[in-house]
C-alpha atoms as a PDB file:
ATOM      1  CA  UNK A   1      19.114  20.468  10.880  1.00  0.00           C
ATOM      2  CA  UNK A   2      21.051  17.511  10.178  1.00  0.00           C
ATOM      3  CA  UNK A   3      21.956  17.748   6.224  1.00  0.00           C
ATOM      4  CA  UNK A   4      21.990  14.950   3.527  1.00  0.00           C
ATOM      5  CA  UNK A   5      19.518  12.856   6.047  1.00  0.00           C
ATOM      6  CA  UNK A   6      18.569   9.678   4.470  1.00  0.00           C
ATOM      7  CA  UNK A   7      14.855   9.027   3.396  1.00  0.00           C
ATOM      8  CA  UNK A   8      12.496   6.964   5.800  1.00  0.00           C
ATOM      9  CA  UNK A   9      12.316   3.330   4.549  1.00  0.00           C
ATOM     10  CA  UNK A  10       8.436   2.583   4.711  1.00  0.00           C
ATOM     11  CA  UNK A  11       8.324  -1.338   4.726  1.00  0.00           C
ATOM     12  CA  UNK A  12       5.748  -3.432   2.977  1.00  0.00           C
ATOM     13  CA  UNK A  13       5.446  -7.188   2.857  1.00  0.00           C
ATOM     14  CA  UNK A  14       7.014  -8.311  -0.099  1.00  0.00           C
ATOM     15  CA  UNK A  15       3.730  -9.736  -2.558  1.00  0.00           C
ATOM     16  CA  UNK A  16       5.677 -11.822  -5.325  1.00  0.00           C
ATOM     17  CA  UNK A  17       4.959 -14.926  -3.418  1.00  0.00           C
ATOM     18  CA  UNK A  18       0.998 -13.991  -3.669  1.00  0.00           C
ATOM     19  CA  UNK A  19       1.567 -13.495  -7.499  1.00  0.00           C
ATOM     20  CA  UNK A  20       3.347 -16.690  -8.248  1.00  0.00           C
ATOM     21  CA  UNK A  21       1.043 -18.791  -6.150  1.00  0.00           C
ATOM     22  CA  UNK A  22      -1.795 -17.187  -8.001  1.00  0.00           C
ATOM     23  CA  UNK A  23      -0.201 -17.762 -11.377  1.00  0.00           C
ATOM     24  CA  UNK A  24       0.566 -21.670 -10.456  1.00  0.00           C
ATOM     25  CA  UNK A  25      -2.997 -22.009  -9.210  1.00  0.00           C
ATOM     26  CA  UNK A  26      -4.616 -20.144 -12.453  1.00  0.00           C
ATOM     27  CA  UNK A  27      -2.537 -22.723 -14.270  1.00  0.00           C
ATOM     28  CA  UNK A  28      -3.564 -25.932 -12.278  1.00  0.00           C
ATOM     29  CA  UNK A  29      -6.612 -24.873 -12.052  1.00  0.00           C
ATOM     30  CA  UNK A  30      -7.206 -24.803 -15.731  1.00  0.00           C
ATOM     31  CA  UNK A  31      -5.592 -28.064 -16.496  1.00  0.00           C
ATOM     32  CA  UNK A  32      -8.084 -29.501 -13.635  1.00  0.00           C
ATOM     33  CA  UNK A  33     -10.649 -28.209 -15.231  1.00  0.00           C
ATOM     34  CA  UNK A  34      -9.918 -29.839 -18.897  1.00  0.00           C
ATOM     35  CA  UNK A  35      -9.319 -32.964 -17.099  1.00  0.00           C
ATOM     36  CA  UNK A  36     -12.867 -33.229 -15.484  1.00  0.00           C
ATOM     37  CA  UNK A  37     -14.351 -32.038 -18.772  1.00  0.00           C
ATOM     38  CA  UNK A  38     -12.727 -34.338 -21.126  1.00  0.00           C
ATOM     39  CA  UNK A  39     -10.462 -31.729 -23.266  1.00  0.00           C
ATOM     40  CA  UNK A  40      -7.389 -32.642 -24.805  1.00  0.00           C
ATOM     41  CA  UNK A  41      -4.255 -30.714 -24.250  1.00  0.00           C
ATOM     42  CA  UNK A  42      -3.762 -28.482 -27.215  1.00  0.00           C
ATOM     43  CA  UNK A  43      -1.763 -25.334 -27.493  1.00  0.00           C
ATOM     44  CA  UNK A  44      -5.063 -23.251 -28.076  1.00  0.00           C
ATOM     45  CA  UNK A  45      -5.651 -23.622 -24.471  1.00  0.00           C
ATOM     46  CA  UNK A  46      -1.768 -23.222 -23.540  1.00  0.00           C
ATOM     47  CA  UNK A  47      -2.755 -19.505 -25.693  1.00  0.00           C
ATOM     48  CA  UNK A  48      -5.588 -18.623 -23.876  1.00  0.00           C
ATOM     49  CA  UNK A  49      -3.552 -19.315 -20.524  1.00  0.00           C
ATOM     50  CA  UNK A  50      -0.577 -17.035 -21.491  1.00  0.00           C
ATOM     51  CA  UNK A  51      -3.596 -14.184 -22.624  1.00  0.00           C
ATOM     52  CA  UNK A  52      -5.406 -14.919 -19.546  1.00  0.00           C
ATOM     53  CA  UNK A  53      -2.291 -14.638 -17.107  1.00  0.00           C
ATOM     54  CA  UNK A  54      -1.109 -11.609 -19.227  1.00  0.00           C
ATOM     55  CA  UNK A  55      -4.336  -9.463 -18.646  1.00  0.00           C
ATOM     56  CA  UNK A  56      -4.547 -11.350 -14.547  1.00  0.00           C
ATOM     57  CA  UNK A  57      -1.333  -9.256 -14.312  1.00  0.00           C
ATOM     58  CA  UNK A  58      -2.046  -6.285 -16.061  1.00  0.00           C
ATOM     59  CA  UNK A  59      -5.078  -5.660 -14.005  1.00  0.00           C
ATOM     60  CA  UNK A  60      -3.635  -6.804 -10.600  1.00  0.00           C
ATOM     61  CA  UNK A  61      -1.043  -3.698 -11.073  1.00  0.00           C
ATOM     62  CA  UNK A  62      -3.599  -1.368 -12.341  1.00  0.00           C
ATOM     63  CA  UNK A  63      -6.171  -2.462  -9.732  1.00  0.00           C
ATOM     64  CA  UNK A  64      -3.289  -2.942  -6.695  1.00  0.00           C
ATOM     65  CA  UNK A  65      -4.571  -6.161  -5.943  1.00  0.00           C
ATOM     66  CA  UNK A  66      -1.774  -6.782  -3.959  1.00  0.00           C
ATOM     67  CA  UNK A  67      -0.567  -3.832  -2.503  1.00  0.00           C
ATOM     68  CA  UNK A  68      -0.866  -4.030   1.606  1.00  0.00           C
ATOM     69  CA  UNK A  69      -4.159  -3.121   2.971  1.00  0.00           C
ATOM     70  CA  UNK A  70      -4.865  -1.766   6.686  1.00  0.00           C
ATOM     71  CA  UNK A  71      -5.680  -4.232   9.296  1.00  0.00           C
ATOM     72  CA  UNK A  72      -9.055  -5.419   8.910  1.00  0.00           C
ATOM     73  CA  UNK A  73      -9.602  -5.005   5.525  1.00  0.00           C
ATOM     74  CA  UNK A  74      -9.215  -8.581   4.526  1.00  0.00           C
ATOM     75  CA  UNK A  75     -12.820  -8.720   3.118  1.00  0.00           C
ATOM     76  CA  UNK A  76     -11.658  -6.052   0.924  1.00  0.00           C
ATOM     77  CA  UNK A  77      -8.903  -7.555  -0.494  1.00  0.00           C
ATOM     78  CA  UNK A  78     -11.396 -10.676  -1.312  1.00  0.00           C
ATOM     79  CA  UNK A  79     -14.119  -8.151  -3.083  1.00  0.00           C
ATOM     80  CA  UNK A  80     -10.885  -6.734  -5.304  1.00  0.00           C
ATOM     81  CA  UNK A  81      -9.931 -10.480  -6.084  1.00  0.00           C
ATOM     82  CA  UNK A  82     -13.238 -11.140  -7.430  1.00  0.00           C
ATOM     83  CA  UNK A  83     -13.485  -8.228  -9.438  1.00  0.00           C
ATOM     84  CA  UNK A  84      -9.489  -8.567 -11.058  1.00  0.00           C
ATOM     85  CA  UNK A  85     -10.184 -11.993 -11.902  1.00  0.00           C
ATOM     86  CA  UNK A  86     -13.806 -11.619 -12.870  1.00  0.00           C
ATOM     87  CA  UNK A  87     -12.922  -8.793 -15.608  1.00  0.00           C
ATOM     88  CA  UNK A  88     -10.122 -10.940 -16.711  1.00  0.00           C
ATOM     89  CA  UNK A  89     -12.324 -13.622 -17.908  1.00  0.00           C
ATOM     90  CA  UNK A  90     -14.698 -11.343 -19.072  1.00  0.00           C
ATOM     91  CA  UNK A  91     -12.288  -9.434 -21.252  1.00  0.00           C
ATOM     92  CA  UNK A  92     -10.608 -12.835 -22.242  1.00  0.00           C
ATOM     93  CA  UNK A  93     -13.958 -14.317 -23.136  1.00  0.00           C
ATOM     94  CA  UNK A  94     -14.673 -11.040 -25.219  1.00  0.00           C
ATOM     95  CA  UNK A  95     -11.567 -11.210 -26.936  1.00  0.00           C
ATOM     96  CA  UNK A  96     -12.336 -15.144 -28.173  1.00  0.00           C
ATOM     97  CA  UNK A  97     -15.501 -13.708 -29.567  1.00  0.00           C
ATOM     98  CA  UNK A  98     -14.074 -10.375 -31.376  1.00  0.00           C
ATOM     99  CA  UNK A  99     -11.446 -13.016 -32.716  1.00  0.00           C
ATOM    100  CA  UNK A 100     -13.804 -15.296 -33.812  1.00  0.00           C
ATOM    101  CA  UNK A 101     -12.317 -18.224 -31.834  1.00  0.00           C
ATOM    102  CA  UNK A 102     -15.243 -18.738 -28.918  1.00  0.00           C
ATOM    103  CA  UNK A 103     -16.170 -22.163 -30.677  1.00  0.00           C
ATOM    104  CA  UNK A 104     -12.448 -23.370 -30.612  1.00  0.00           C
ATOM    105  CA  UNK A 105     -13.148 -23.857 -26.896  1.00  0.00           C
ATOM    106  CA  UNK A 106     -15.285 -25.660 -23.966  1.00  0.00           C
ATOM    107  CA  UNK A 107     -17.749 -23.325 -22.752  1.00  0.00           C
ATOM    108  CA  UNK A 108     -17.975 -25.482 -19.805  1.00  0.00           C
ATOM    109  CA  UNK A 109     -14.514 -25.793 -19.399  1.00  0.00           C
ATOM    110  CA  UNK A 110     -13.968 -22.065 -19.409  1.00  0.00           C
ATOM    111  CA  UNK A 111     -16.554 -21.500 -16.645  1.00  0.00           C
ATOM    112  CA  UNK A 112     -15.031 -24.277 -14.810  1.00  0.00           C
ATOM    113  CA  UNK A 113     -11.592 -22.774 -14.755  1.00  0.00           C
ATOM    114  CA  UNK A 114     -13.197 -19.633 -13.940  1.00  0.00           C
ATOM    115  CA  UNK A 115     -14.796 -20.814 -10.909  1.00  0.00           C
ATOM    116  CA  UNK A 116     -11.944 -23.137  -9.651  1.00  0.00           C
ATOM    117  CA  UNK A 117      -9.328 -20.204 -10.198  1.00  0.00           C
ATOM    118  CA  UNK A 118     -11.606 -18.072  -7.416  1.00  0.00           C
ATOM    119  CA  UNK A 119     -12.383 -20.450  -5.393  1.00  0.00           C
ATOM    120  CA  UNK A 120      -8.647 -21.690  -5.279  1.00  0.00           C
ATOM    121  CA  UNK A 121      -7.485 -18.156  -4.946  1.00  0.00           C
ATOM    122  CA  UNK A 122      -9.881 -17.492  -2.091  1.00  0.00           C
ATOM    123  CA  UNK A 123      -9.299 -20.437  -0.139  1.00  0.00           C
ATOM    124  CA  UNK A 124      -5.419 -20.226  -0.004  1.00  0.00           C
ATOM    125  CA  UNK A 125      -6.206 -17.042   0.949  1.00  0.00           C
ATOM    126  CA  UNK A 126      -8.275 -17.792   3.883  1.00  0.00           C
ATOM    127  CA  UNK A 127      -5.787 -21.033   4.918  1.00  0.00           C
ATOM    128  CA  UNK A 128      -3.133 -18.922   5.106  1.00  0.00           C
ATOM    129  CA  UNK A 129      -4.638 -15.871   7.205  1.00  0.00           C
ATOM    130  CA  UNK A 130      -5.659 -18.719   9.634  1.00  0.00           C
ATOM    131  CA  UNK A 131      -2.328 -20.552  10.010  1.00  0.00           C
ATOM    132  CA  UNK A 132      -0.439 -17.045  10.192  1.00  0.00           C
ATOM    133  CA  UNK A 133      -3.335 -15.560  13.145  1.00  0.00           C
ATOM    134  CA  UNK A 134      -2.384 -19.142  15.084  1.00  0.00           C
ATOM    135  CA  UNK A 135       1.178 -18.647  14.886  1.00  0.00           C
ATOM    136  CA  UNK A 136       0.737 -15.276  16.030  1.00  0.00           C
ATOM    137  CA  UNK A 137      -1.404 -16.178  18.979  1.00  0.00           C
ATOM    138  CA  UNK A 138       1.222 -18.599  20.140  1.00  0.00           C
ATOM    139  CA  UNK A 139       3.960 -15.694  20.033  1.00  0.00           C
ATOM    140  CA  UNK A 140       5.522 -17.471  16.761  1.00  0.00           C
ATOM    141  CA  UNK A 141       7.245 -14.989  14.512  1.00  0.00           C
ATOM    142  CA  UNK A 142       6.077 -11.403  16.456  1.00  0.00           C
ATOM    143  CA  UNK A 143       8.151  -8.284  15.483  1.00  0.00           C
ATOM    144  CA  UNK A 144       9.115  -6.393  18.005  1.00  0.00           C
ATOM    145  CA  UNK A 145       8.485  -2.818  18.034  1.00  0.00           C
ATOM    146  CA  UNK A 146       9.287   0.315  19.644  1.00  0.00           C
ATOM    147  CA  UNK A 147       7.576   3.524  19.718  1.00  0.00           C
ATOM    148  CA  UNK A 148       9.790   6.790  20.249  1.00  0.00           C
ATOM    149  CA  UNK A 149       7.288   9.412  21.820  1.00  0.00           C
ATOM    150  CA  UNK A 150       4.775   9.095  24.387  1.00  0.00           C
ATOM    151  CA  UNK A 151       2.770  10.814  23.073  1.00  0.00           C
ATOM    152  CA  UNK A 152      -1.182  10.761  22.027  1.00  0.00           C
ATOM    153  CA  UNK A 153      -0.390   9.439  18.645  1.00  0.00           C
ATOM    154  CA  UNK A 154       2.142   7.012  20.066  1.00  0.00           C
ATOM    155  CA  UNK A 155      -0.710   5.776  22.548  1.00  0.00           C
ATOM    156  CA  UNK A 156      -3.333   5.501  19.709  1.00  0.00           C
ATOM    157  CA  UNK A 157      -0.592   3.508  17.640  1.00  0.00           C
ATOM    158  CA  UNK A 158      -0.081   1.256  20.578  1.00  0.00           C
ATOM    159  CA  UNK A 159      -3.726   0.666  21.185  1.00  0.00           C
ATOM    160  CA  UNK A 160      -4.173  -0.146  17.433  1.00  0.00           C
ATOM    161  CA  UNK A 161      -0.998  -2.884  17.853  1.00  0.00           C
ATOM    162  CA  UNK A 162      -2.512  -4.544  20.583  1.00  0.00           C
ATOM    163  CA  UNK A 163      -5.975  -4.237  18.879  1.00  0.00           C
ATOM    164  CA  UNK A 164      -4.852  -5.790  15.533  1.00  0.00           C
ATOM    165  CA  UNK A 165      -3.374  -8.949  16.435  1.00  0.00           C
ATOM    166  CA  UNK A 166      -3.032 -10.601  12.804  1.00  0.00           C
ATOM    167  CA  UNK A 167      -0.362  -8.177  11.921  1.00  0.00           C
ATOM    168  CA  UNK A 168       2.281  -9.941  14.118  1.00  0.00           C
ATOM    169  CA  UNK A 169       3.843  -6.942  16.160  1.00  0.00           C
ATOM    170  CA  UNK A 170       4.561  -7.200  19.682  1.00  0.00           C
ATOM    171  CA  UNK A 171       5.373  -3.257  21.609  1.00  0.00           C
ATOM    172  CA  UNK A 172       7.714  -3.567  23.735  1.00  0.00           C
ATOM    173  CA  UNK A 173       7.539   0.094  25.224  1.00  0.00           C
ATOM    174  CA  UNK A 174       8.098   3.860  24.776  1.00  0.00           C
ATOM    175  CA  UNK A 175      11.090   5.983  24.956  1.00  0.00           C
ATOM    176  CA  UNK A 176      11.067   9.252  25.747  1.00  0.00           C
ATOM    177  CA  UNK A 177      13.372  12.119  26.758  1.00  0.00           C
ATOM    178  CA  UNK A 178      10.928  13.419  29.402  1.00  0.00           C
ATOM    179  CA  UNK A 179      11.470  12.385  32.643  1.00  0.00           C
ATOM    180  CA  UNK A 180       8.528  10.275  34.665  1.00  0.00           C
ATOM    181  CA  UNK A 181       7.480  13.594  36.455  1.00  0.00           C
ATOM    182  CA  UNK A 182       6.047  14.931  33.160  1.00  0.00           C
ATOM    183  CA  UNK A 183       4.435  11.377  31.946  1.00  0.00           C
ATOM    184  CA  UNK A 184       2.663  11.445  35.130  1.00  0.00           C
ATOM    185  CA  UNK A 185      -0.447   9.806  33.590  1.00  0.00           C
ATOM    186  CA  UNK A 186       1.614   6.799  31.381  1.00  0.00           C
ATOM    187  CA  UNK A 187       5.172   6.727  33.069  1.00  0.00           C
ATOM    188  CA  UNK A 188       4.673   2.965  33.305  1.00  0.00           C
ATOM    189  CA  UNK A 189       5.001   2.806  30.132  1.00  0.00           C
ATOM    190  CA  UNK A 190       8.239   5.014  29.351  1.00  0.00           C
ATOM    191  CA  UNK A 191      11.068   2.270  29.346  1.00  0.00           C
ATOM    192  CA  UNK A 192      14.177   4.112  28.154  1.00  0.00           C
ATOM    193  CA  UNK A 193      14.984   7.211  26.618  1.00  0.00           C
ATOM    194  CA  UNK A 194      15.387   7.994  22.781  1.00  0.00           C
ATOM    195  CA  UNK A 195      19.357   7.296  22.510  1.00  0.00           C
ATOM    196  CA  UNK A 196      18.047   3.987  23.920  1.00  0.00           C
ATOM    197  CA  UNK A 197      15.725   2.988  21.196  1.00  0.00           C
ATOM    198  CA  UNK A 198      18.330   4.276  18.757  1.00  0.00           C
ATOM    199  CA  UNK A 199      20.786   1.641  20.340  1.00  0.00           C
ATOM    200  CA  UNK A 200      18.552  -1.207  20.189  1.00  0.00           C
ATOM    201  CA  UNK A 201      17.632  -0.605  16.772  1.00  0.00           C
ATOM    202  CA  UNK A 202      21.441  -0.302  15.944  1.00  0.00           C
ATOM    203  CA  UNK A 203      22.195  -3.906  17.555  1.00  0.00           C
ATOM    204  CA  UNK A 204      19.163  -5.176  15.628  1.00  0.00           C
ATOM    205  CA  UNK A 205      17.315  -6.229  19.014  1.00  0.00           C
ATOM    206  CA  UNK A 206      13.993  -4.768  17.291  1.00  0.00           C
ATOM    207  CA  UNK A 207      12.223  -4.804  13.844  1.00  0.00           C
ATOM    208  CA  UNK A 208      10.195  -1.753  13.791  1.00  0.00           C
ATOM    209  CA  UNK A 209      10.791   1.830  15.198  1.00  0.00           C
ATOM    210  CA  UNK A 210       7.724   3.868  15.179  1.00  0.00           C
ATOM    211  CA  UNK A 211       8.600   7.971  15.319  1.00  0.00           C
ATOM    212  CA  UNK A 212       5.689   9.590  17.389  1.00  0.00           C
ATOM    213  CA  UNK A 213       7.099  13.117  17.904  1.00  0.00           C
ATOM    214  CA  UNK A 214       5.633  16.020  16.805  1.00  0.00           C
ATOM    215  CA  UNK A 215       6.638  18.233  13.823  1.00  0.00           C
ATOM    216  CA  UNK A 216       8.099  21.002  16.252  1.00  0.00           C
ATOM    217  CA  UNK A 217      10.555  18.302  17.509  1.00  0.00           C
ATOM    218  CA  UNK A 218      12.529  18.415  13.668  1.00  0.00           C
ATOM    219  CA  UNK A 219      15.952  18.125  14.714  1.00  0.00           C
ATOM    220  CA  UNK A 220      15.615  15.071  17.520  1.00  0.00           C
ATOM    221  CA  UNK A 221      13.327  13.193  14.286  1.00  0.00           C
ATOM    222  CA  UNK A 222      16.338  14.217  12.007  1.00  0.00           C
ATOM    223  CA  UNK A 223      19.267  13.191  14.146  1.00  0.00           C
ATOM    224  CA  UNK A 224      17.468   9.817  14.627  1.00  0.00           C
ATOM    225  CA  UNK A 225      16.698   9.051  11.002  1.00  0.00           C
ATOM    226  CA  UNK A 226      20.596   9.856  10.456  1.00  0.00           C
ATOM    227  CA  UNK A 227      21.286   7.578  13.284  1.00  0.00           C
ATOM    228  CA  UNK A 228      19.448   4.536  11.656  1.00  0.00           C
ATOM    229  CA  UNK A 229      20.092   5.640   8.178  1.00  0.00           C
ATOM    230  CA  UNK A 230      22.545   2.244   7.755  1.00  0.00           C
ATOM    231  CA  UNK A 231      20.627   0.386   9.456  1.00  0.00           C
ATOM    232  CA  UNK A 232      18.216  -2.921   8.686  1.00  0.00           C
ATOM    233  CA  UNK A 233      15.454  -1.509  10.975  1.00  0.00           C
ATOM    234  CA  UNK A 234      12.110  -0.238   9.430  1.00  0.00           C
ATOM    235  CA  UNK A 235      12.006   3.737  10.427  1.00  0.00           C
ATOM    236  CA  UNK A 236       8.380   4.804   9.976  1.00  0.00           C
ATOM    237  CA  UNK A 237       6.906   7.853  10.782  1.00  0.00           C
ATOM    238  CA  UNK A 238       3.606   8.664  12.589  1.00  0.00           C
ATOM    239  CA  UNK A 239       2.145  11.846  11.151  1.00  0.00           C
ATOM    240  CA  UNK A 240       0.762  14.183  13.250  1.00  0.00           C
ATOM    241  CA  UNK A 241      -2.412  15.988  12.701  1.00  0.00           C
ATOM    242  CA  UNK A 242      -0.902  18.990  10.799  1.00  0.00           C
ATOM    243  CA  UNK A 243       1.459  16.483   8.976  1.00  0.00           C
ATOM    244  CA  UNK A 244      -1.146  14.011   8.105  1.00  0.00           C
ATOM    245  CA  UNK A 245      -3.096  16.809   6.480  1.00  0.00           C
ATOM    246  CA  UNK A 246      -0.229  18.323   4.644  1.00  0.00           C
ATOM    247  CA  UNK A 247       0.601  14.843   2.894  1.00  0.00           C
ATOM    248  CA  UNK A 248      -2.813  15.398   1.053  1.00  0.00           C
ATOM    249  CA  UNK A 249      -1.996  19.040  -0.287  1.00  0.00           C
ATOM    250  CA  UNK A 250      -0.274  20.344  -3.169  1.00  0.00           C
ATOM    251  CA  UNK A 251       3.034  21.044  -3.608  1.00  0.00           C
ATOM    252  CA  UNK A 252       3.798  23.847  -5.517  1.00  0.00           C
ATOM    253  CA  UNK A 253       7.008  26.515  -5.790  1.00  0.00           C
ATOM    254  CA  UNK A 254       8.100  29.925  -6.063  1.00  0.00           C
ATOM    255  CA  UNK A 255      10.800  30.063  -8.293  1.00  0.00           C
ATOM    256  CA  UNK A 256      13.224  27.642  -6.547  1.00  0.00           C
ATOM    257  CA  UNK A 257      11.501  27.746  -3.271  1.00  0.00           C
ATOM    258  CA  UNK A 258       9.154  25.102  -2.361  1.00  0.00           C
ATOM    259  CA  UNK A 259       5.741  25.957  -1.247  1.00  0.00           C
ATOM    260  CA  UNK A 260       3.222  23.500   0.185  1.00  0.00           C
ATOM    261  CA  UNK A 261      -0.576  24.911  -0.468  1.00  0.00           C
ATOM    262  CA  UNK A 262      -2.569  24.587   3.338  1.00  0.00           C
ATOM    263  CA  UNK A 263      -5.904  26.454   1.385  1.00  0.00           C
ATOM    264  CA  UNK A 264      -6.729  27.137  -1.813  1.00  0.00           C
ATOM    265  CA  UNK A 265     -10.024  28.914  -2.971  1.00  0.00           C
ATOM    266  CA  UNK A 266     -12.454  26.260  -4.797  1.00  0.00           C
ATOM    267  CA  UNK A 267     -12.637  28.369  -7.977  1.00  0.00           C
ATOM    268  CA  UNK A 268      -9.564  28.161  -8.490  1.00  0.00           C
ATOM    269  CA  UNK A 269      -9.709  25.101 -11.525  1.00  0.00           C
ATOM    270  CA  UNK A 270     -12.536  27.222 -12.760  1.00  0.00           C
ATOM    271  CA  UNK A 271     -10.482  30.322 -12.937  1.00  0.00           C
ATOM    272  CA  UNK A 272      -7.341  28.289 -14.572  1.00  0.00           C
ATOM    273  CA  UNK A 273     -10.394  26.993 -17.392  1.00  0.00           C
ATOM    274  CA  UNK A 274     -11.897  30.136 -17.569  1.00  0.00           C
ATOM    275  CA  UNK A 275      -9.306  32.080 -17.876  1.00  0.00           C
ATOM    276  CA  UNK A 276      -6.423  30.247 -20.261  1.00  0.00           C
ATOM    277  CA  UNK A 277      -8.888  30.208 -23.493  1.00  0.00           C
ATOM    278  CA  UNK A 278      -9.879  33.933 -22.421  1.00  0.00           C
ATOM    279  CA  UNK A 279      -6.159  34.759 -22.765  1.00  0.00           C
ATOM    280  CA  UNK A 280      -5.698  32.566 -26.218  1.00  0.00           C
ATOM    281  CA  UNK A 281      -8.860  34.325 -27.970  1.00  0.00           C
ATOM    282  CA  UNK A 282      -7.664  37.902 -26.979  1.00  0.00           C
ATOM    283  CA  UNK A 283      -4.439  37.757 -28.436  1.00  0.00           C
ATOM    284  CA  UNK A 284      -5.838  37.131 -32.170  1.00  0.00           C
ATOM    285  CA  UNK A 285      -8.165  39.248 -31.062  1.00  0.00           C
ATOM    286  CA  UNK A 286      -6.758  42.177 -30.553  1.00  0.00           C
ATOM    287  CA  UNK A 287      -4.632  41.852 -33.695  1.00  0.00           C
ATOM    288  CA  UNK A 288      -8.024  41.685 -35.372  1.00  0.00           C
ATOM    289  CA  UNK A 289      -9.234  44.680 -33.935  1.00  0.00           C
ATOM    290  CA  UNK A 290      -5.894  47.169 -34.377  1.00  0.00           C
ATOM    291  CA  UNK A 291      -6.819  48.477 -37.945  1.00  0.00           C
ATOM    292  CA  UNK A 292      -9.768  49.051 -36.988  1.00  0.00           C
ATOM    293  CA  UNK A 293      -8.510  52.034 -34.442  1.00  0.00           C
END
């Protein structure tokens, strides 16, 4: 095995443009709202703005409002947005009262901002999802992509591609050491073989490089990850069945030996509970009981 391999570089759409637009609308939004409702510009409300944005952002992390969802979850991401921004108010509300302040400010012009701020939020939303799916359609801004393994979890990934259309990739084949003779049921398909794909993603000719091996096939996934390791291409990964359970397991070790756990019994929290305190009383314990004998 190849040694001092780099790590896979999992790409994800950048999201401080989503924050900043959000923090410019919240902003508008709430000097909109003191406009229709007659309030003068004081730095109370300039406070309240700085709290509000303050605890926007604190939940967005601690929510992962906008961390990147699967395809077709964008209703999803909407129900999150209403919650984050609904507990914000609340808790910014709740905080005027415990302070004492609530009657230093509109009522009205609280729920207005409130209401503006989502429905802002929610329509940029959807006007940008609809200008990005048109562009998309008309084969503006597609990312190419190449899958490395024919094989059922390559074919799956492709169907999903072609399925998904909003996420703006375009596959333009496998590659495959096998010759056509053993692809008999997809060799129209197979374009190139693996060195190929490596190649192309070296000369920056495509965007994404899917790896669809399986886990027996170790070396040929770590020579190509050290191929590509200086390179701008996004290297992902497609776990197999055995992999894709093993990323949910436990890792533990054996003095310095690694050890990933495939089963462990149920009981075995309620053995760690049961027994710890068992072993703390029975030290004292015994000590207690020695003069006794």
């Amino acid at each position: 095995m190849i040694e001092n391999t780099p790590n896979l570089r999992f790409s994800s759409k950048s999201t401080s443009v989503y924050r900043i637009i959000d923090m410019l609308l919240m902003v508008v939004m709430l000097l909109l709202a003191m406009q229709i409702n007659g309030i003068p510009y004081t730095k109370d409300y300039w406070l309240l703005l700085f709290a509000n944005l303050a605890i926007f952002s604190y939940l967005g992390e601690s929510m992962q409002l906008y961390r990147v969802l699967r395809a077709g979850q964008f209703t999803l991401r909407i129900m999150l947005l209403f919650a984050v921004l609904s507990i914000a108010f609340l808790l910014t509300v709740f905080m005027l009262f415990l302070m004492k302040e609530a009657e230093t400010y509109s009522r009205l012009t609280l729920l207005s901002w409130y209401v503006l701020s989502l429905v802002s939020f929610i329509g940029w939303r959807l006007i940008y999802r609809k200008i990005k799916h048109q562009r998309y359609a008309n084969g503006v801004g597609l990312r190419k992509v190449a899958i490395i393994g024919l094989t059922p979890s390559g074919l799956k990934l492709r169907e999903q591609i072609e399925k998904h259309t909003e996420m703006g990739l375009k596959c333009i084949g496998f590659f495959d050491d096998r010759t056509e003779e053993r692809l008999v049921e997809h060799s129209d398909l197979l374009i190139g073989k693996i060195q190929e794909a490596v190649e192309m993603a070296q000369r920056n000719e495509i965007n994404k490089l899917y790896i669809c091996l399986p886990l027996l096939a170790e070396k040929r996934i770590a020579k190509i990850i050290h191929e590509l390791g200086d390179s701008t291409v996004d290297v992902l990964l497609v776990p197999d069945f055995l992999l894709k359970n093993l990323m949910h397991a436990n890792v533990g070790s054996v003095g310095n030996i690694d050890t990933i756990s495939v089963f462990e019994s149920p009981c075995r929290a309620l053995k760690s509970f049961t027994n710890e305190p068992l072993t703390y009383y029975s030290v004292p314990a015994r000590s207690l009981a020695s003069p006794l004998c």
